[in-house]
C-alpha atoms as a PDB file:
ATOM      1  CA  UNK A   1     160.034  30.890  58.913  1.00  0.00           C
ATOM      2  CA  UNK A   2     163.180  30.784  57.170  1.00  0.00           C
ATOM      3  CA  UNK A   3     163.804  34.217  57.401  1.00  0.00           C
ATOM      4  CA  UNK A   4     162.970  34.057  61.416  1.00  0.00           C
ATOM      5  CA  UNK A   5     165.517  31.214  61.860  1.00  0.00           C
ATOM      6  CA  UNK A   6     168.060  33.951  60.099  1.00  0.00           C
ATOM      7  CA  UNK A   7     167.144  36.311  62.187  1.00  0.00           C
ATOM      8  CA  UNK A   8     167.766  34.400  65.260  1.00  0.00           C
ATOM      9  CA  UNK A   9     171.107  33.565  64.156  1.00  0.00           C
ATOM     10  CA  UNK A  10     172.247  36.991  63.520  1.00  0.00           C
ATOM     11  CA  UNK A  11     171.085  38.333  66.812  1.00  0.00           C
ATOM     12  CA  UNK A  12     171.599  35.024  69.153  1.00  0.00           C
ATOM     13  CA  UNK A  13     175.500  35.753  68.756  1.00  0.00           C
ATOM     14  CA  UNK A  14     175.094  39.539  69.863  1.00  0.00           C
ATOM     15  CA  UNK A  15     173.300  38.427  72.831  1.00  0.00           C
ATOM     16  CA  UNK A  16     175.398  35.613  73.955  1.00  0.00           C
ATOM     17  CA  UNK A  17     178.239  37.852  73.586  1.00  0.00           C
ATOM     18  CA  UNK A  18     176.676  40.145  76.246  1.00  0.00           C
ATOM     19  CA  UNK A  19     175.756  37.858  78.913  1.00  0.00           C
ATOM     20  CA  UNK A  20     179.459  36.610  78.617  1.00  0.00           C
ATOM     21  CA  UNK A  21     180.973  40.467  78.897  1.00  0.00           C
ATOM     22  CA  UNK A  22     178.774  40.428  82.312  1.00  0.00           C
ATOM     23  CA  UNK A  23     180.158  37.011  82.781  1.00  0.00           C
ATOM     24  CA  UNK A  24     183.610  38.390  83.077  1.00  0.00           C
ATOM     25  CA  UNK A  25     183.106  41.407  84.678  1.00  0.00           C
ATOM     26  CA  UNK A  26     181.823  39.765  87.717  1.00  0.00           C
ATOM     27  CA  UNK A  27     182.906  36.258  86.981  1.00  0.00           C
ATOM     28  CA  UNK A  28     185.915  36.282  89.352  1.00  0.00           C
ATOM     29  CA  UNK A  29     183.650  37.826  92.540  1.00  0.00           C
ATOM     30  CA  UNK A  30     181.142  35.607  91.909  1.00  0.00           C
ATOM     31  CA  UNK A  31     183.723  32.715  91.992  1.00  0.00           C
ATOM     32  CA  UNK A  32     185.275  34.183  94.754  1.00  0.00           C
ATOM     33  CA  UNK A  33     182.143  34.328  97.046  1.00  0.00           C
ATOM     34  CA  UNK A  34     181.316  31.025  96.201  1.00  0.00           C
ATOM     35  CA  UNK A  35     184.892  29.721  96.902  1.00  0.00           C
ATOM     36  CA  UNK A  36     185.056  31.730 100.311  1.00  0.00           C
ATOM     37  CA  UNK A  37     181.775  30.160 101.591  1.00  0.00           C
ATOM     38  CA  UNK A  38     183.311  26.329 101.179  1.00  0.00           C
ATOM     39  CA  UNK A  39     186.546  27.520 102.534  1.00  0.00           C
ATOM     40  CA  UNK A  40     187.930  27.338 106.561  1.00  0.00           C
ATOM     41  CA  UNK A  41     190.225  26.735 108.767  1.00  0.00           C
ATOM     42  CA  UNK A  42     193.720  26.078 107.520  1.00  0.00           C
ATOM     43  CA  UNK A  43     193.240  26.924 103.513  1.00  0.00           C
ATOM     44  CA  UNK A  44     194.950  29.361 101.737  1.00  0.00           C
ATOM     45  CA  UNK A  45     193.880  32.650  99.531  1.00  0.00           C
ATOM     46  CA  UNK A  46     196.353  33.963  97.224  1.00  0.00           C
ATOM     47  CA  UNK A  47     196.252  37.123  95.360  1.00  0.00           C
ATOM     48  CA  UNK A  48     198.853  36.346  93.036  1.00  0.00           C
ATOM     49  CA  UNK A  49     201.064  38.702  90.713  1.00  0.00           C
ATOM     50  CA  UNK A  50     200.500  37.733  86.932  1.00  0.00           C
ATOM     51  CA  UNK A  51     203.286  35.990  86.548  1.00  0.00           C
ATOM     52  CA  UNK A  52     202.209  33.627  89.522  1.00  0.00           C
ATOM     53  CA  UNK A  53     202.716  29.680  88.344  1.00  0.00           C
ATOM     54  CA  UNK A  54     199.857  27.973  87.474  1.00  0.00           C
ATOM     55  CA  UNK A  55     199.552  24.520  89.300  1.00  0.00           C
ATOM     56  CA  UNK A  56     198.036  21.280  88.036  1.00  0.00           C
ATOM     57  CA  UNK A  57     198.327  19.881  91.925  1.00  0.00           C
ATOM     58  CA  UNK A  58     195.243  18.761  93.436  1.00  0.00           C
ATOM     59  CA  UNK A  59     193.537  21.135  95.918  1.00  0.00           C
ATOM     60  CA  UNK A  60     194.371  24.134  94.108  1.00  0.00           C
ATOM     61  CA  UNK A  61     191.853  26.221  92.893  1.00  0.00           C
ATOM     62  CA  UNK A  62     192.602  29.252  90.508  1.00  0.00           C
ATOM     63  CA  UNK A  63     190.343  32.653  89.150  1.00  0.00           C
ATOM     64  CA  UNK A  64     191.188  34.998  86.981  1.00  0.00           C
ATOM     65  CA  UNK A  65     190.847  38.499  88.218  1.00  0.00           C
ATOM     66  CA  UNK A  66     191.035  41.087  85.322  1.00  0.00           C
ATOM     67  CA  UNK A  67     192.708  43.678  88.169  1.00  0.00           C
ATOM     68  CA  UNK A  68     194.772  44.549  90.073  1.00  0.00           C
ATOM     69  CA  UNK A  69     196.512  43.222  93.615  1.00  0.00           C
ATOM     70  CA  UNK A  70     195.169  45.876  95.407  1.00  0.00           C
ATOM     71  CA  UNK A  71     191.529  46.196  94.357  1.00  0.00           C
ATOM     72  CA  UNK A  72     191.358  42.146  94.707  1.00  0.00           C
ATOM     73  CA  UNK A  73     192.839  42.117  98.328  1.00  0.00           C
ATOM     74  CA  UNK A  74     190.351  44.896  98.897  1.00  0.00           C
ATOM     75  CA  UNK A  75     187.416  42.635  97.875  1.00  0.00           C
ATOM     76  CA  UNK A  76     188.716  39.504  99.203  1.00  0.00           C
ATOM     77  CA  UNK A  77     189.079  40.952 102.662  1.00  0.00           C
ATOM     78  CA  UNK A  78     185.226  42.503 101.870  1.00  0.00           C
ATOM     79  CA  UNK A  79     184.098  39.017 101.360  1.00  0.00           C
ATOM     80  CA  UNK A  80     186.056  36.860 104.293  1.00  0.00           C
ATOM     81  CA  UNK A  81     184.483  39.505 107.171  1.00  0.00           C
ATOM     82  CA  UNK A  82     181.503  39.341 105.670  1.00  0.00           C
ATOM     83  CA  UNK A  83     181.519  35.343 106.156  1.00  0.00           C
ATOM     84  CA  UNK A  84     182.198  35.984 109.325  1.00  0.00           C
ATOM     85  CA  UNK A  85     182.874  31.610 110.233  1.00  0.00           C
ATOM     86  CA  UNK A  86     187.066  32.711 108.802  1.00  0.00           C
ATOM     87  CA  UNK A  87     189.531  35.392 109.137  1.00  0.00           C
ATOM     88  CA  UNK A  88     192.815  35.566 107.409  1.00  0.00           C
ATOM     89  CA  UNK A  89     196.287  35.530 108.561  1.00  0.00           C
ATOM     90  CA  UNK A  90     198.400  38.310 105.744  1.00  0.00           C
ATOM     91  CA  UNK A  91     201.682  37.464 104.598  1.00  0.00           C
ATOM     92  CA  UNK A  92     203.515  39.614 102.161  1.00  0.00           C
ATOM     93  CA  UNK A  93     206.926  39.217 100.487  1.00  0.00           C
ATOM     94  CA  UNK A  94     210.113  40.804 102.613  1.00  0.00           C
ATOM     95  CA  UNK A  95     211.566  41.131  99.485  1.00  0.00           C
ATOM     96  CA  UNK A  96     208.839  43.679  98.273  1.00  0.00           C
ATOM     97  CA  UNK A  97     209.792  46.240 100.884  1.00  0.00           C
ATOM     98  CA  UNK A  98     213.329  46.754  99.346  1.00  0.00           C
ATOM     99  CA  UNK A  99     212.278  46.590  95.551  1.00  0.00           C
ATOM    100  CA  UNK A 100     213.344  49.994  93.912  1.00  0.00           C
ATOM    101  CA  UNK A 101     210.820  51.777  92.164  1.00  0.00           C
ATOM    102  CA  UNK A 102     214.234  52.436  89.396  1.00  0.00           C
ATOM    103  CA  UNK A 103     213.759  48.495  88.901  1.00  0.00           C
ATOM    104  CA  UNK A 104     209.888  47.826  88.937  1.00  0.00           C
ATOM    105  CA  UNK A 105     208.465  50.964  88.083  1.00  0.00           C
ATOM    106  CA  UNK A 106     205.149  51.408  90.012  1.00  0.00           C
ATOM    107  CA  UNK A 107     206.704  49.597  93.162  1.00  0.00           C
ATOM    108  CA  UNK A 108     206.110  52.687  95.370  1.00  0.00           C
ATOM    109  CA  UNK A 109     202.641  53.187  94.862  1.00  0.00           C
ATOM    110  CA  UNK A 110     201.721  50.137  94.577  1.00  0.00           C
ATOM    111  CA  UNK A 111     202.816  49.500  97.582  1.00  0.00           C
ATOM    112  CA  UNK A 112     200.939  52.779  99.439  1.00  0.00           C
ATOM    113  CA  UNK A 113     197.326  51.247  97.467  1.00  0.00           C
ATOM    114  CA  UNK A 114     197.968  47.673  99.233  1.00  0.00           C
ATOM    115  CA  UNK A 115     198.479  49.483 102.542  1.00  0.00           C
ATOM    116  CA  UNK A 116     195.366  50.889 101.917  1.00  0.00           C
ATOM    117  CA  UNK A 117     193.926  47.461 100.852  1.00  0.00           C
ATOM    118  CA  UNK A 118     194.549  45.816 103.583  1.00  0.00           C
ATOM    119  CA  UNK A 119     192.262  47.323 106.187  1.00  0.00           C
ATOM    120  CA  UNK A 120     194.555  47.995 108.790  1.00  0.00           C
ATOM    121  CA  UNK A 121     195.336  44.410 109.088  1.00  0.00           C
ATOM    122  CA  UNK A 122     198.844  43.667 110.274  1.00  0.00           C
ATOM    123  CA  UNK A 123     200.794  41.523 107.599  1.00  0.00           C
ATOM    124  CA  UNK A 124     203.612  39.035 108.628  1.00  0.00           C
ATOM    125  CA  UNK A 125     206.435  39.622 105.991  1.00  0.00           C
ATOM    126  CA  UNK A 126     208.390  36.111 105.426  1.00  0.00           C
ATOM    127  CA  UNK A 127     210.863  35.590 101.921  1.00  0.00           C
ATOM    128  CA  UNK A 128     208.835  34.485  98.974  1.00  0.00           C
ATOM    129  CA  UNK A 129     210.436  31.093  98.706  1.00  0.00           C
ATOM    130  CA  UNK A 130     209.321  30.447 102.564  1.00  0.00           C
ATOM    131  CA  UNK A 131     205.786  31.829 101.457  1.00  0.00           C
ATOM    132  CA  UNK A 132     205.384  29.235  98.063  1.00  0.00           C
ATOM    133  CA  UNK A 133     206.933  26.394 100.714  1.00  0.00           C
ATOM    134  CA  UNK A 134     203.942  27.026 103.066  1.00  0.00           C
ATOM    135  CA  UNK A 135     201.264  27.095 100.272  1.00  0.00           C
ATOM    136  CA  UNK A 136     202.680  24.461  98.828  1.00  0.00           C
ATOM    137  CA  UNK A 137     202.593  22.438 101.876  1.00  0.00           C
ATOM    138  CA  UNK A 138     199.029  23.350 102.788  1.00  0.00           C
ATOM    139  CA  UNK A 139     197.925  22.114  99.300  1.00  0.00           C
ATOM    140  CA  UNK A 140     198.819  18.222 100.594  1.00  0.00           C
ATOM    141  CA  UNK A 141     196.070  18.255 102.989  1.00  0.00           C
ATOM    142  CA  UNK A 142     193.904  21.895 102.545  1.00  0.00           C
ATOM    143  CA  UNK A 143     192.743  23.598  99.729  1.00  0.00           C
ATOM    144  CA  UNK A 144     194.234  26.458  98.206  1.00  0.00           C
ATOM    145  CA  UNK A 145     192.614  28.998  96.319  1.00  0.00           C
ATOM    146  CA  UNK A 146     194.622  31.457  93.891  1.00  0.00           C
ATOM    147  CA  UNK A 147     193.457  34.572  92.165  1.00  0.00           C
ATOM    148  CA  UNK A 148     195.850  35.527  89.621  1.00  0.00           C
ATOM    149  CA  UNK A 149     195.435  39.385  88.630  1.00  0.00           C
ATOM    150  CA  UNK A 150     197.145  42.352  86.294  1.00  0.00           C
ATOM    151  CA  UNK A 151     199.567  43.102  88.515  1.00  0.00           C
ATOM    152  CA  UNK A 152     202.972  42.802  86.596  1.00  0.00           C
ATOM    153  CA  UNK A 153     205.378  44.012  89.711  1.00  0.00           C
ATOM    154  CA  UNK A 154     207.873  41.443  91.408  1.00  0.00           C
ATOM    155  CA  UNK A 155     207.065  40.102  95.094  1.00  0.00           C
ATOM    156  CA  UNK A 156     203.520  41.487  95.171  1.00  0.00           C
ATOM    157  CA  UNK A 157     201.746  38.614  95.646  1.00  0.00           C
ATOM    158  CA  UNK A 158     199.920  38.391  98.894  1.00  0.00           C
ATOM    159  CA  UNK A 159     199.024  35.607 101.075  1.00  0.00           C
ATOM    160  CA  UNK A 160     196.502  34.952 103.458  1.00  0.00           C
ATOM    161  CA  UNK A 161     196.221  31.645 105.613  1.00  0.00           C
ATOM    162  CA  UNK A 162     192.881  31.391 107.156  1.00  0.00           C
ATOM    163  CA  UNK A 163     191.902  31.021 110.586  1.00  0.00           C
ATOM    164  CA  UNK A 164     188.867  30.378 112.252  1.00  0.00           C
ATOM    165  CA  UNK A 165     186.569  33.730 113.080  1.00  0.00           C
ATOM    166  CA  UNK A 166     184.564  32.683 115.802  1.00  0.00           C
ATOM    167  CA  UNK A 167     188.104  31.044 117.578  1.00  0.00           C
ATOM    168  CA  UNK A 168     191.165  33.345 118.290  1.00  0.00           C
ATOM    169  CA  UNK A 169     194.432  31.849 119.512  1.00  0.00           C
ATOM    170  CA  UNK A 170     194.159  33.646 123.014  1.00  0.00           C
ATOM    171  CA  UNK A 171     190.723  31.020 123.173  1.00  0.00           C
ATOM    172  CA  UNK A 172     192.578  28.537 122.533  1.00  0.00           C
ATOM    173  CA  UNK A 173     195.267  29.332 124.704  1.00  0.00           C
ATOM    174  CA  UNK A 174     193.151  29.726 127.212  1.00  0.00           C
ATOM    175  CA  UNK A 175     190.652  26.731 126.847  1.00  0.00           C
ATOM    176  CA  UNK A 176     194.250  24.506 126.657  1.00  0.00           C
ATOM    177  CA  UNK A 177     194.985  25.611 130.186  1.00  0.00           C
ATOM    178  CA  UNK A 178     191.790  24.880 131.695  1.00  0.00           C
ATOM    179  CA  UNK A 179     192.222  21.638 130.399  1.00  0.00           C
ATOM    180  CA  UNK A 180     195.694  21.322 131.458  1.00  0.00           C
ATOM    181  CA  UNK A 181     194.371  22.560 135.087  1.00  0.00           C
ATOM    182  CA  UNK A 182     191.802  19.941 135.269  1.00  0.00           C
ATOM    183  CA  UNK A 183     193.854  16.952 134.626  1.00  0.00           C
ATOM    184  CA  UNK A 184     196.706  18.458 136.965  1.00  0.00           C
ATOM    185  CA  UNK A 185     193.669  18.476 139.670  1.00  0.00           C
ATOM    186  CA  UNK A 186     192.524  14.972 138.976  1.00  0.00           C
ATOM    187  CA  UNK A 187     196.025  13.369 139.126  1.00  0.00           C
ATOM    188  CA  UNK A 188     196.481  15.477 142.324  1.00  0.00           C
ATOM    189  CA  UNK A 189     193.830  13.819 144.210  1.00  0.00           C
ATOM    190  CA  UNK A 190     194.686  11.652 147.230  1.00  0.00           C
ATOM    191  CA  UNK A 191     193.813   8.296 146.390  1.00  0.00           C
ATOM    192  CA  UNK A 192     190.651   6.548 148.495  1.00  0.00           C
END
């Protein structure tokens, strides 16, 4: 019995050690397809460089992605169409487009894999400082949820403000008009 219990301690470590290596492999796109699903309208994904701030504010949720920006904007792009109910709204850094591979080297390719990353989607480029404002902002009322990665390169971070994916603006636009229309045509009525 004795040497059973021995046993078990010898190999239970070995084991354990295992199921947490699959932990982490997957760990952050498990987390991340669990996030996405709870996620709408309003909230905020960022793929943040690893030197990102960590916040202690309510409404922020971090992961730790052991990769990097481009291979995590890849997935998390993967996982919002697959949702289907959100689609995101890509911001970049303007200040990436000028850093000088002499100064970050790596800048120059990293910046051909994000194009690649981002599946065509169109990116709105705004100065870091206005992008932390906005997510900052967003975290008094909507949750935020940042992936912090490898990446070691300065204004890489990417952010992506979700909007609904069922609901475009040019719906809204349109379904604001009607209404408009209607109530112009009920105050236009001659009175009885």
């Amino acid at each position: 019995m004795l040497r059973w219990f021995r046993g078990c301690l010898v190999v239970a470590p070995v084991l354990m050690s295992g199921c947490g290596m699959y932990q982490k492999s997957n760990g952050w796109r498990d987390a991340l397809m669990m996030q996405t699903a709870q996620l709408g309208y309003r909230n905020w994904i960022v793929v943040a460089e690893a030197s990102f701030p960590a916040h202690s504010r309510p409404g922020v949720r971090q992961i730790t992605a052991d990769e990097e920006i481009p291979a995590v904007v890849d997935e998390v792009l993967r996982t919002l169409e697959r949702t289907e109910h959100v689609t995101p709204n890509v911001f970049v850094a303007r200040e990436m487009r000028v850093v000088e591979n002499d100064y970050a080297p790596g800048i120059d390719e990293f910046r051909k894999q994000l194009h690649g990353a981002l599946h065509s989607r169109e990116t709105t480029e705004l100065e870091q400082q206005s992008l932390l404002t906005l997510m900052e902002d967003a975290t008094k009322s909507f949750e935020v949820l940042v992936i912090r990665t490898n990446t070691a390169l300065p204004y890489t971070s990417v952010f992506m403000e979700l909007q609904p994916g069922y609901w475009n603006a040019d719906s809204e636009d349109r379904l604001r008009d009607r209404i408009e229309r209607q109530r112009m045509e009920k105050l236009a009525r001659p009175l009885p």
